[in-house]
PDB file of N, CA and C in Angstrom:
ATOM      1  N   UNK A   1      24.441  45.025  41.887  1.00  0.00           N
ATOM      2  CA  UNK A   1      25.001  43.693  42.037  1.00  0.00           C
ATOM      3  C   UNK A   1      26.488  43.732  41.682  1.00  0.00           C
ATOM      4  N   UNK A   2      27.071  42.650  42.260  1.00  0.00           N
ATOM      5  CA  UNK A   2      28.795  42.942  42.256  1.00  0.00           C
ATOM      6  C   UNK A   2      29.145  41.943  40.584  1.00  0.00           C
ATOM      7  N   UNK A   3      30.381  41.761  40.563  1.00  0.00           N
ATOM      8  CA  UNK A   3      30.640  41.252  39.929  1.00  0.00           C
ATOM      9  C   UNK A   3      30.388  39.639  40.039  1.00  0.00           C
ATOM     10  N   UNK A   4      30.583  38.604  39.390  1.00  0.00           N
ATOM     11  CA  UNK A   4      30.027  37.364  39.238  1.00  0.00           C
ATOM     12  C   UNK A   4      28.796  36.992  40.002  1.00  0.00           C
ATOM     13  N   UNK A   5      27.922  37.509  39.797  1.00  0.00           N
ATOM     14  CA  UNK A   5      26.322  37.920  40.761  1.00  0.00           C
ATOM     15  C   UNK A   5      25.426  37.156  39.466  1.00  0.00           C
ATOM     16  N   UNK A   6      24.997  35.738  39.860  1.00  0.00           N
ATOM     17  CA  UNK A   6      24.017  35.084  39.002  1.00  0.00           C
ATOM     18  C   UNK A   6      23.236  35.727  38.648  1.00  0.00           C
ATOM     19  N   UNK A   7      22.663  37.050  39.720  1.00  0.00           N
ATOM     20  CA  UNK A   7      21.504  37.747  38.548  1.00  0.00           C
ATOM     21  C   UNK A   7      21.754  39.240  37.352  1.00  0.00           C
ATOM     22  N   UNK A   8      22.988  39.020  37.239  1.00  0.00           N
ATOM     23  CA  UNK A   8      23.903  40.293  36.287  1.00  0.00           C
ATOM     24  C   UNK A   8      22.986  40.049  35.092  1.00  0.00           C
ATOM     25  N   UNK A   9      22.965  38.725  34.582  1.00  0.00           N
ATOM     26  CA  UNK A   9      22.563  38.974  33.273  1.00  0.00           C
ATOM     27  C   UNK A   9      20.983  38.833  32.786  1.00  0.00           C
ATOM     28  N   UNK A  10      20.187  38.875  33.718  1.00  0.00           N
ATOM     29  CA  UNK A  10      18.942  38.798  33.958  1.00  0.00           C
ATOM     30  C   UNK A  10      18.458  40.544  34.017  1.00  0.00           C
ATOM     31  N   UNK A  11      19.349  41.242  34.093  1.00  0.00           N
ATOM     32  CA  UNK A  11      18.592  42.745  34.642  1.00  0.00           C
ATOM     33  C   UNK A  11      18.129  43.600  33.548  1.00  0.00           C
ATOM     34  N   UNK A  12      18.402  43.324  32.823  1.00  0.00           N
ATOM     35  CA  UNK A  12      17.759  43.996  31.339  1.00  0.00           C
ATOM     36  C   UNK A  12      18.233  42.931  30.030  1.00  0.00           C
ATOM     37  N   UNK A  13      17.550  43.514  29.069  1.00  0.00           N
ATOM     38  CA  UNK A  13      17.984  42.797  27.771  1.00  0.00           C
ATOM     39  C   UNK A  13      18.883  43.260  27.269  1.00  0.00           C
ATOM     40  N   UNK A  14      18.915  44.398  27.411  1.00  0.00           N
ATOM     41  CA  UNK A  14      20.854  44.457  27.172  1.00  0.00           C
ATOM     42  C   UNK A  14      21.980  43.707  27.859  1.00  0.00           C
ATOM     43  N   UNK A  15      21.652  43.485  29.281  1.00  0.00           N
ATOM     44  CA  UNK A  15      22.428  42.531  30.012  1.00  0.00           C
ATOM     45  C   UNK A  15      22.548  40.825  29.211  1.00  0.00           C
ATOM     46  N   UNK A  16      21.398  40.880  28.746  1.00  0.00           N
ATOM     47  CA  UNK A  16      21.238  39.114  28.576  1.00  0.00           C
ATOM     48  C   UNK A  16      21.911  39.164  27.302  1.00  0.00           C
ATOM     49  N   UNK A  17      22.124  40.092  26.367  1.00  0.00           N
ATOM     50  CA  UNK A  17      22.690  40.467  24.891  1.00  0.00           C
ATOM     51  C   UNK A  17      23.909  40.148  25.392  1.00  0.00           C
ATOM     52  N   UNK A  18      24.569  40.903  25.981  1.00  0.00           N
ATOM     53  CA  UNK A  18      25.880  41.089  26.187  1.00  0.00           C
ATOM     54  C   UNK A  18      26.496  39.745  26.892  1.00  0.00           C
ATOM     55  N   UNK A  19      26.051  39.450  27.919  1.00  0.00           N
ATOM     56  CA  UNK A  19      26.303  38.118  28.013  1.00  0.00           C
ATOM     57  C   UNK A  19      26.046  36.409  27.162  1.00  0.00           C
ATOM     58  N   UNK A  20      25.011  36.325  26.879  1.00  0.00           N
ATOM     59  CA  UNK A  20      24.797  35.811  24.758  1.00  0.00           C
ATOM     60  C   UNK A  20      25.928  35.794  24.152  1.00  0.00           C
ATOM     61  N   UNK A  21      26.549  37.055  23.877  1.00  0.00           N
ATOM     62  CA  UNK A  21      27.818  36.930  22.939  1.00  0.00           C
ATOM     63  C   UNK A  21      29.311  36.328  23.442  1.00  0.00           C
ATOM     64  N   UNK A  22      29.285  36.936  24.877  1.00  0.00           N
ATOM     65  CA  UNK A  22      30.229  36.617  25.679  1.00  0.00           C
ATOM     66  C   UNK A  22      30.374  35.429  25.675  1.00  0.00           C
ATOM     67  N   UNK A  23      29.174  34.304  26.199  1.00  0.00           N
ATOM     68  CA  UNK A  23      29.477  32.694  25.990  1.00  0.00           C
ATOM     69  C   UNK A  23      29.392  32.435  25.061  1.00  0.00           C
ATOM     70  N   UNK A  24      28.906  32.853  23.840  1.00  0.00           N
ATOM     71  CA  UNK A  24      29.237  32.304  22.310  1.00  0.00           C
ATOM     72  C   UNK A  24      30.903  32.779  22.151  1.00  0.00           C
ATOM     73  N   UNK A  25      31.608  33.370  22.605  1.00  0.00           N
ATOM     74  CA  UNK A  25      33.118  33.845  22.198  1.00  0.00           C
ATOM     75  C   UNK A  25      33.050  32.797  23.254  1.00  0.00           C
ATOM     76  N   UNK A  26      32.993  32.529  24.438  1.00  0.00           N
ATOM     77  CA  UNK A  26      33.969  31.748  25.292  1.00  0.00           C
ATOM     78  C   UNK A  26      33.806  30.139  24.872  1.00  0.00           C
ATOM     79  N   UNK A  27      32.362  29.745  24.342  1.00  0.00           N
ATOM     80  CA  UNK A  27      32.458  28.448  24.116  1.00  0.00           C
ATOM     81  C   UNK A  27      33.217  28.364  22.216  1.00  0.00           C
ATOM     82  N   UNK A  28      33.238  29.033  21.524  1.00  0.00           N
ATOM     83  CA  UNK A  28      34.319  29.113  20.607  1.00  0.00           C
ATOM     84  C   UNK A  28      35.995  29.386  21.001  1.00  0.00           C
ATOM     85  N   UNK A  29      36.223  29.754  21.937  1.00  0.00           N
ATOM     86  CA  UNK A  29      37.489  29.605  22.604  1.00  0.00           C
ATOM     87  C   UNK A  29      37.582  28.178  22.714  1.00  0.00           C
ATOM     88  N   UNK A  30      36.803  27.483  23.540  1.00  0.00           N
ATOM     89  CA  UNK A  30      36.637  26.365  24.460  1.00  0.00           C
ATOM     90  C   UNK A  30      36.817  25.248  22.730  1.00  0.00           C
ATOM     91  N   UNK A  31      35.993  25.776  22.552  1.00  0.00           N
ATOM     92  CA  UNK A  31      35.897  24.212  20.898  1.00  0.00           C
ATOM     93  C   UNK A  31      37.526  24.628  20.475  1.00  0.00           C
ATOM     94  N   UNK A  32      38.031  26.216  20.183  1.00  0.00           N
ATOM     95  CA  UNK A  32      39.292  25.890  19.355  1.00  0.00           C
ATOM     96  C   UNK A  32      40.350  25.628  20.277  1.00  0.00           C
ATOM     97  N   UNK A  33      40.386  25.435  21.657  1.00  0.00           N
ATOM     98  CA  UNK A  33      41.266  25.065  22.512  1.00  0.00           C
ATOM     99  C   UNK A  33      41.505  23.437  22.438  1.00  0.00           C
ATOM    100  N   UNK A  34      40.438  22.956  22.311  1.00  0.00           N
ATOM    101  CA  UNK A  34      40.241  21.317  22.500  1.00  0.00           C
ATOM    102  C   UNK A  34      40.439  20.897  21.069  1.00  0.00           C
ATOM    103  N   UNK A  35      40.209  21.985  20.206  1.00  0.00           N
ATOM    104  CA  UNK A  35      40.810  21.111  18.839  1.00  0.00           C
ATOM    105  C   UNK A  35      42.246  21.362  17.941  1.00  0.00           C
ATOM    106  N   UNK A  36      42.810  22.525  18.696  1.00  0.00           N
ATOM    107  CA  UNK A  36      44.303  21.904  19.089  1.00  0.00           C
ATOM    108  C   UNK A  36      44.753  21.619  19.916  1.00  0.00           C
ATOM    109  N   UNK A  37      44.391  20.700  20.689  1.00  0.00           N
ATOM    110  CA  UNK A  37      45.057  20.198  21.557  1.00  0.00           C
ATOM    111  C   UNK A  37      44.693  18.321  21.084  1.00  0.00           C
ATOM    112  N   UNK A  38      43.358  18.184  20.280  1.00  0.00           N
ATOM    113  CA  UNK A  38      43.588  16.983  19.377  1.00  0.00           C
ATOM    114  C   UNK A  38      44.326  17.019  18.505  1.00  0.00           C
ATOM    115  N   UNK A  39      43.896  17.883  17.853  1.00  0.00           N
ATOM    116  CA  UNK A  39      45.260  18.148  16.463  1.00  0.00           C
ATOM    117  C   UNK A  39      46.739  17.308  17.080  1.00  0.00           C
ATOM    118  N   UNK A  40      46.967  18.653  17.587  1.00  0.00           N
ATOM    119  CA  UNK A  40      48.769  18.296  18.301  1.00  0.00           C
ATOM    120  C   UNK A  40      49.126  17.009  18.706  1.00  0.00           C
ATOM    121  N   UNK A  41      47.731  16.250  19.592  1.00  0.00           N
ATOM    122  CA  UNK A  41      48.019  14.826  19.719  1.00  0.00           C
ATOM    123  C   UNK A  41      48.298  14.552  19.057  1.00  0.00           C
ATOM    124  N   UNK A  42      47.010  13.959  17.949  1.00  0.00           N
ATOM    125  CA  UNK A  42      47.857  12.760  16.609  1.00  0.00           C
ATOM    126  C   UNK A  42      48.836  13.629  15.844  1.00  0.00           C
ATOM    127  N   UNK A  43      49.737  14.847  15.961  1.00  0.00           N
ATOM    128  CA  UNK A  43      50.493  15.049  14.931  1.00  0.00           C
ATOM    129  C   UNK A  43      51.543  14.436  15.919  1.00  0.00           C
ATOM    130  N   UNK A  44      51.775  14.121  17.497  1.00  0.00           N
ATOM    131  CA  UNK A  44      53.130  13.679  18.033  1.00  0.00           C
ATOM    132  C   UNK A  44      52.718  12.070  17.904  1.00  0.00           C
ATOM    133  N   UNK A  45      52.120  11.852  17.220  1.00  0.00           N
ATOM    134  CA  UNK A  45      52.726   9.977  16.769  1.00  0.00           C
ATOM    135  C   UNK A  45      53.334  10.266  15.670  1.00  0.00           C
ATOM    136  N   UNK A  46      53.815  11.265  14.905  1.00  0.00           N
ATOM    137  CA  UNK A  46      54.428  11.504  13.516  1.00  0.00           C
ATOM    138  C   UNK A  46      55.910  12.241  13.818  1.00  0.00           C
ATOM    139  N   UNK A  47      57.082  11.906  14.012  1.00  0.00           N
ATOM    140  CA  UNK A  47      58.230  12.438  14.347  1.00  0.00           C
ATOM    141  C   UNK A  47      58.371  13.923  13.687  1.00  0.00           C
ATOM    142  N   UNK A  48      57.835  14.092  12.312  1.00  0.00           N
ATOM    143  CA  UNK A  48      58.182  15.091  11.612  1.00  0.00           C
ATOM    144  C   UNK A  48      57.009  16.398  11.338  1.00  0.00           C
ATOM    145  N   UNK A  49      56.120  16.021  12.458  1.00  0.00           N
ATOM    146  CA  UNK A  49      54.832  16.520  13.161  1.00  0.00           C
ATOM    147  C   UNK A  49      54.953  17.206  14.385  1.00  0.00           C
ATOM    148  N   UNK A  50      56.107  16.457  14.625  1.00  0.00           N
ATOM    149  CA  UNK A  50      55.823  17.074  16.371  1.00  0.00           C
ATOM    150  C   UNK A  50      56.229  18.808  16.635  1.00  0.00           C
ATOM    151  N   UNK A  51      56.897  19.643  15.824  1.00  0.00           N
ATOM    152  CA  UNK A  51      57.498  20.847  16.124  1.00  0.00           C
ATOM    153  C   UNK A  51      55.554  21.429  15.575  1.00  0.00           C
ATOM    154  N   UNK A  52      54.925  21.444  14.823  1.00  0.00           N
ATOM    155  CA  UNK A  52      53.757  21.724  14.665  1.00  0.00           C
ATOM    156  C   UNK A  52      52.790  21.341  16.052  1.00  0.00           C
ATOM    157  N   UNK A  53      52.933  20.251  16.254  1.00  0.00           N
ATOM    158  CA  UNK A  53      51.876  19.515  16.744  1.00  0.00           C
ATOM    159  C   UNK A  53      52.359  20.621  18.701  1.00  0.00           C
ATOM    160  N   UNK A  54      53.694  20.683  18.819  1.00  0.00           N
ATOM    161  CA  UNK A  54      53.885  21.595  20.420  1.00  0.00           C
ATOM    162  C   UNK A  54      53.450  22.863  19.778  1.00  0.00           C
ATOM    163  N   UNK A  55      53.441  23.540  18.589  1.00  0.00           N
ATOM    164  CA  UNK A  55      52.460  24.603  18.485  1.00  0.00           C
ATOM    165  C   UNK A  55      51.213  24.857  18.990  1.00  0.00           C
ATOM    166  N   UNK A  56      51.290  23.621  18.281  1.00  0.00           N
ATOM    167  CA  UNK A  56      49.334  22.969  18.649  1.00  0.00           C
ATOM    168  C   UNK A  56      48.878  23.310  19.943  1.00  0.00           C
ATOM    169  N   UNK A  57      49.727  22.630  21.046  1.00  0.00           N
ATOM    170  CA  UNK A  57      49.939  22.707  22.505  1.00  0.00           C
ATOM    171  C   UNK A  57      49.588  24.182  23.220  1.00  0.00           C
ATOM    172  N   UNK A  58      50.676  24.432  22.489  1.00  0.00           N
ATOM    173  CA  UNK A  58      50.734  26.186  23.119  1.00  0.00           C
ATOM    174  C   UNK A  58      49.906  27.058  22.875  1.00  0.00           C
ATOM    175  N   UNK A  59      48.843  27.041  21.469  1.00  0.00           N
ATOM    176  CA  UNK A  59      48.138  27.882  21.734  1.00  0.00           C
ATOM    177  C   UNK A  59      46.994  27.314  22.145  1.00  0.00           C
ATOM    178  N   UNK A  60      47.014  26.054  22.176  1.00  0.00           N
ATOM    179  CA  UNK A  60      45.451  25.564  22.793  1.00  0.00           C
ATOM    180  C   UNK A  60      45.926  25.741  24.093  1.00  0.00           C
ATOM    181  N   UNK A  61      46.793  26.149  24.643  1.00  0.00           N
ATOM    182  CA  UNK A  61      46.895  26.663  26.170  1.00  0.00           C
ATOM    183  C   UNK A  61      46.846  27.793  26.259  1.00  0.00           C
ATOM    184  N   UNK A  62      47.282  28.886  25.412  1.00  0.00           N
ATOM    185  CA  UNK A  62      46.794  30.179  25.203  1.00  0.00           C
ATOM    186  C   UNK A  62      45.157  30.446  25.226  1.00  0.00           C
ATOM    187  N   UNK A  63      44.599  29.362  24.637  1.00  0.00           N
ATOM    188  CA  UNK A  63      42.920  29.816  23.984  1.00  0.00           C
ATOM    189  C   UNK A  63      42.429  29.255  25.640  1.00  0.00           C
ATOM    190  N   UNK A  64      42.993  28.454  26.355  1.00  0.00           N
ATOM    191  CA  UNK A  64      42.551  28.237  27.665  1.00  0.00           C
ATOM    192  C   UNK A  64      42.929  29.096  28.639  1.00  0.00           C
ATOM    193  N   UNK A  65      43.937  30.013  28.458  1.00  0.00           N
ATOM    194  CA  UNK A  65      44.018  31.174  29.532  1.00  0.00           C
ATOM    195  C   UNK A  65      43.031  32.463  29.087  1.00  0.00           C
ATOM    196  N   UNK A  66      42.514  32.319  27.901  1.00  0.00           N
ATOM    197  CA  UNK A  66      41.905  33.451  27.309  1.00  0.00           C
ATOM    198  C   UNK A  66      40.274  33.149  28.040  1.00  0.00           C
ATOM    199  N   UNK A  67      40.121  32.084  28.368  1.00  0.00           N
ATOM    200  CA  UNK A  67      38.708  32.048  28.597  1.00  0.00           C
ATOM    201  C   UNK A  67      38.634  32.580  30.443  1.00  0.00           C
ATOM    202  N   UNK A  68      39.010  32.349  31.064  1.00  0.00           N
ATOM    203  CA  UNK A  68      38.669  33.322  32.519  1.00  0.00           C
ATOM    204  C   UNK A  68      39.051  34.835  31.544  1.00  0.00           C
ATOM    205  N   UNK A  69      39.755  35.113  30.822  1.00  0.00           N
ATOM    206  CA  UNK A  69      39.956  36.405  30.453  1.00  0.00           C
ATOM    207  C   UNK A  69      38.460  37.199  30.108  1.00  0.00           C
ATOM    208  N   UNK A  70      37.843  36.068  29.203  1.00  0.00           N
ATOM    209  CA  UNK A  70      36.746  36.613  28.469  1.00  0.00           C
ATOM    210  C   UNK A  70      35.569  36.591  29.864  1.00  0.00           C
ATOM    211  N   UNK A  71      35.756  35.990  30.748  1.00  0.00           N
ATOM    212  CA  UNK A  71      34.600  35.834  31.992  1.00  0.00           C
ATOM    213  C   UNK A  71      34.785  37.304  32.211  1.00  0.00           C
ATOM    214  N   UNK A  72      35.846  37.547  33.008  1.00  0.00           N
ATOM    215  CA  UNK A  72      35.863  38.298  33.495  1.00  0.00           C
ATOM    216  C   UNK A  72      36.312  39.637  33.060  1.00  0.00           C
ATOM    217  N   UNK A  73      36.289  39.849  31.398  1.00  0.00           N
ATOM    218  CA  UNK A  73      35.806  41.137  30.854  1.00  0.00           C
ATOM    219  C   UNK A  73      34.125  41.091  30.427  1.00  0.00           C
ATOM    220  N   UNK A  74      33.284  40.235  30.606  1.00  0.00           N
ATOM    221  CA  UNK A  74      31.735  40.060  30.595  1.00  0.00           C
ATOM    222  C   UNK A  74      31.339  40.443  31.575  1.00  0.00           C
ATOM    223  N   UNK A  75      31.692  40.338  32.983  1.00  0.00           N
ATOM    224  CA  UNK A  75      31.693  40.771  34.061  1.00  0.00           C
ATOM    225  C   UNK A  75      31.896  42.440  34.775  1.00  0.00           C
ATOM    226  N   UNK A  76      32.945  42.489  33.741  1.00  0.00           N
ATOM    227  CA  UNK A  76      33.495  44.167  34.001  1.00  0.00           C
ATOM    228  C   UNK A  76      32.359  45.109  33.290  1.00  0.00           C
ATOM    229  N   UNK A  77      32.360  44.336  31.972  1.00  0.00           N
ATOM    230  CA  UNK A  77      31.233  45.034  30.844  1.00  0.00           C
ATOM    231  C   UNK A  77      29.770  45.130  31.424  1.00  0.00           C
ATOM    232  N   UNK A  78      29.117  44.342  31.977  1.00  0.00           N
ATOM    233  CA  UNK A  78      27.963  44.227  32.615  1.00  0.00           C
ATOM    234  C   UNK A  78      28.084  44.962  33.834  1.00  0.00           C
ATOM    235  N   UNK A  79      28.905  45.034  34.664  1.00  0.00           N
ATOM    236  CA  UNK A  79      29.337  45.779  35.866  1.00  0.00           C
ATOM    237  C   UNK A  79      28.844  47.669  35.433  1.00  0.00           C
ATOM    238  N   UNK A  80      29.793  47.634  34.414  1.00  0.00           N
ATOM    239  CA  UNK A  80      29.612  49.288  33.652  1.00  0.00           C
ATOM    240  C   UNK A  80      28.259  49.105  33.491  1.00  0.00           C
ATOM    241  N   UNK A  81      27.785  48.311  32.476  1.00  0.00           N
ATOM    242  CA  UNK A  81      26.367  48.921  32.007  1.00  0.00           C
ATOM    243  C   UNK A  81      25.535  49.208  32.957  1.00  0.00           C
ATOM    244  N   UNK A  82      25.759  48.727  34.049  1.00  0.00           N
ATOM    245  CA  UNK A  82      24.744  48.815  35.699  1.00  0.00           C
ATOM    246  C   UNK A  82      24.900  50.341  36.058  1.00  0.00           C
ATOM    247  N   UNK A  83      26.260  50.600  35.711  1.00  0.00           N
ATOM    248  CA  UNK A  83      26.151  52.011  36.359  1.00  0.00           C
ATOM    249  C   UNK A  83      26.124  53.109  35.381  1.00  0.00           C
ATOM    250  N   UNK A  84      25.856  52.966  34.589  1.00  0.00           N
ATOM    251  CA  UNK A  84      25.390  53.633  33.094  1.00  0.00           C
ATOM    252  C   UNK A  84      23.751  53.529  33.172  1.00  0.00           C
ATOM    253  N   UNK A  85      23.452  52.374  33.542  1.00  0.00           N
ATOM    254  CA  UNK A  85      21.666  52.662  34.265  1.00  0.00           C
ATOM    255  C   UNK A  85      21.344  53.461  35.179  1.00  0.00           C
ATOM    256  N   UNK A  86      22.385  53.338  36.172  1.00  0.00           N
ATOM    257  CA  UNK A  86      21.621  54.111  37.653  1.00  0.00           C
ATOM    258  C   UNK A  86      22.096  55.831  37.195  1.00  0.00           C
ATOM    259  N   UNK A  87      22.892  56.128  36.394  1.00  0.00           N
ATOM    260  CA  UNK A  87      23.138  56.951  35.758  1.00  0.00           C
ATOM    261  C   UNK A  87      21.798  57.409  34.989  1.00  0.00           C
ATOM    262  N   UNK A  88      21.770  56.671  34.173  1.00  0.00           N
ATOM    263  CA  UNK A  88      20.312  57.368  33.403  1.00  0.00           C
ATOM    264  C   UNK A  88      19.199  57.725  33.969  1.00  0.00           C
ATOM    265  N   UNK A  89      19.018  56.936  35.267  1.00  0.00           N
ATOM    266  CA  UNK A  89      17.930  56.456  35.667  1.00  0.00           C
ATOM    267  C   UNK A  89      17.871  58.127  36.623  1.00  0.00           C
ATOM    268  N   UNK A  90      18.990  58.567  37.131  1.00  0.00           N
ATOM    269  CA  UNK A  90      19.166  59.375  38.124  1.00  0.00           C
ATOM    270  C   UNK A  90      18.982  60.993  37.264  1.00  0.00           C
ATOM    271  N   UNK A  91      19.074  60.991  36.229  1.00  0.00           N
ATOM    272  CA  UNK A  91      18.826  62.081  35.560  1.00  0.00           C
ATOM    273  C   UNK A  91      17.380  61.968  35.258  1.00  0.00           C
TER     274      UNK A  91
END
């Protein structure tokens, strides 16, 4: 199966492991993206907040470019383990 193939993580229990952790890191991306990006809000109703609060901004836009990152190293990782099977399997 290729890459983003709904049944990748169904093919063994190592597959379903590895993907498990993968959306537990991506939906912890996802929560600390959205909670600076509240943060940063209410710190720009505070004038002497706001150089913190565009911090805030930037990396909750960082933690949102990181998540296709993390897809698609779950993808690569599961990709390998497939051929690390047909590998074993072939010996």
């Amino acid at each position: 199966m290729g890459l983003f193939h709904p049944g990748n993580r169904d093919r063994s229990p190592d597959h379903a492991r590895v993907y498990a952790a993968y959306e537990i890191a991506h939906t912890c991306v996802d929560f600390g993206a959205a909670l600076c990006f509240i943060i940063g809000s209410v710190m720009f109703f505070s004038d002497a907040w706001q150089r913190p609060g565009t911090w805030l901004f930037l990396i909750g836009s960082i933690l949102f470019a990181v998540k296709p990152t993390l897809r698609l190293a779950r993808e690569v990782h599961m990709l390998r383990m497939g051929r690390i099977d047909r590998l074993a399997a072939r010996e």
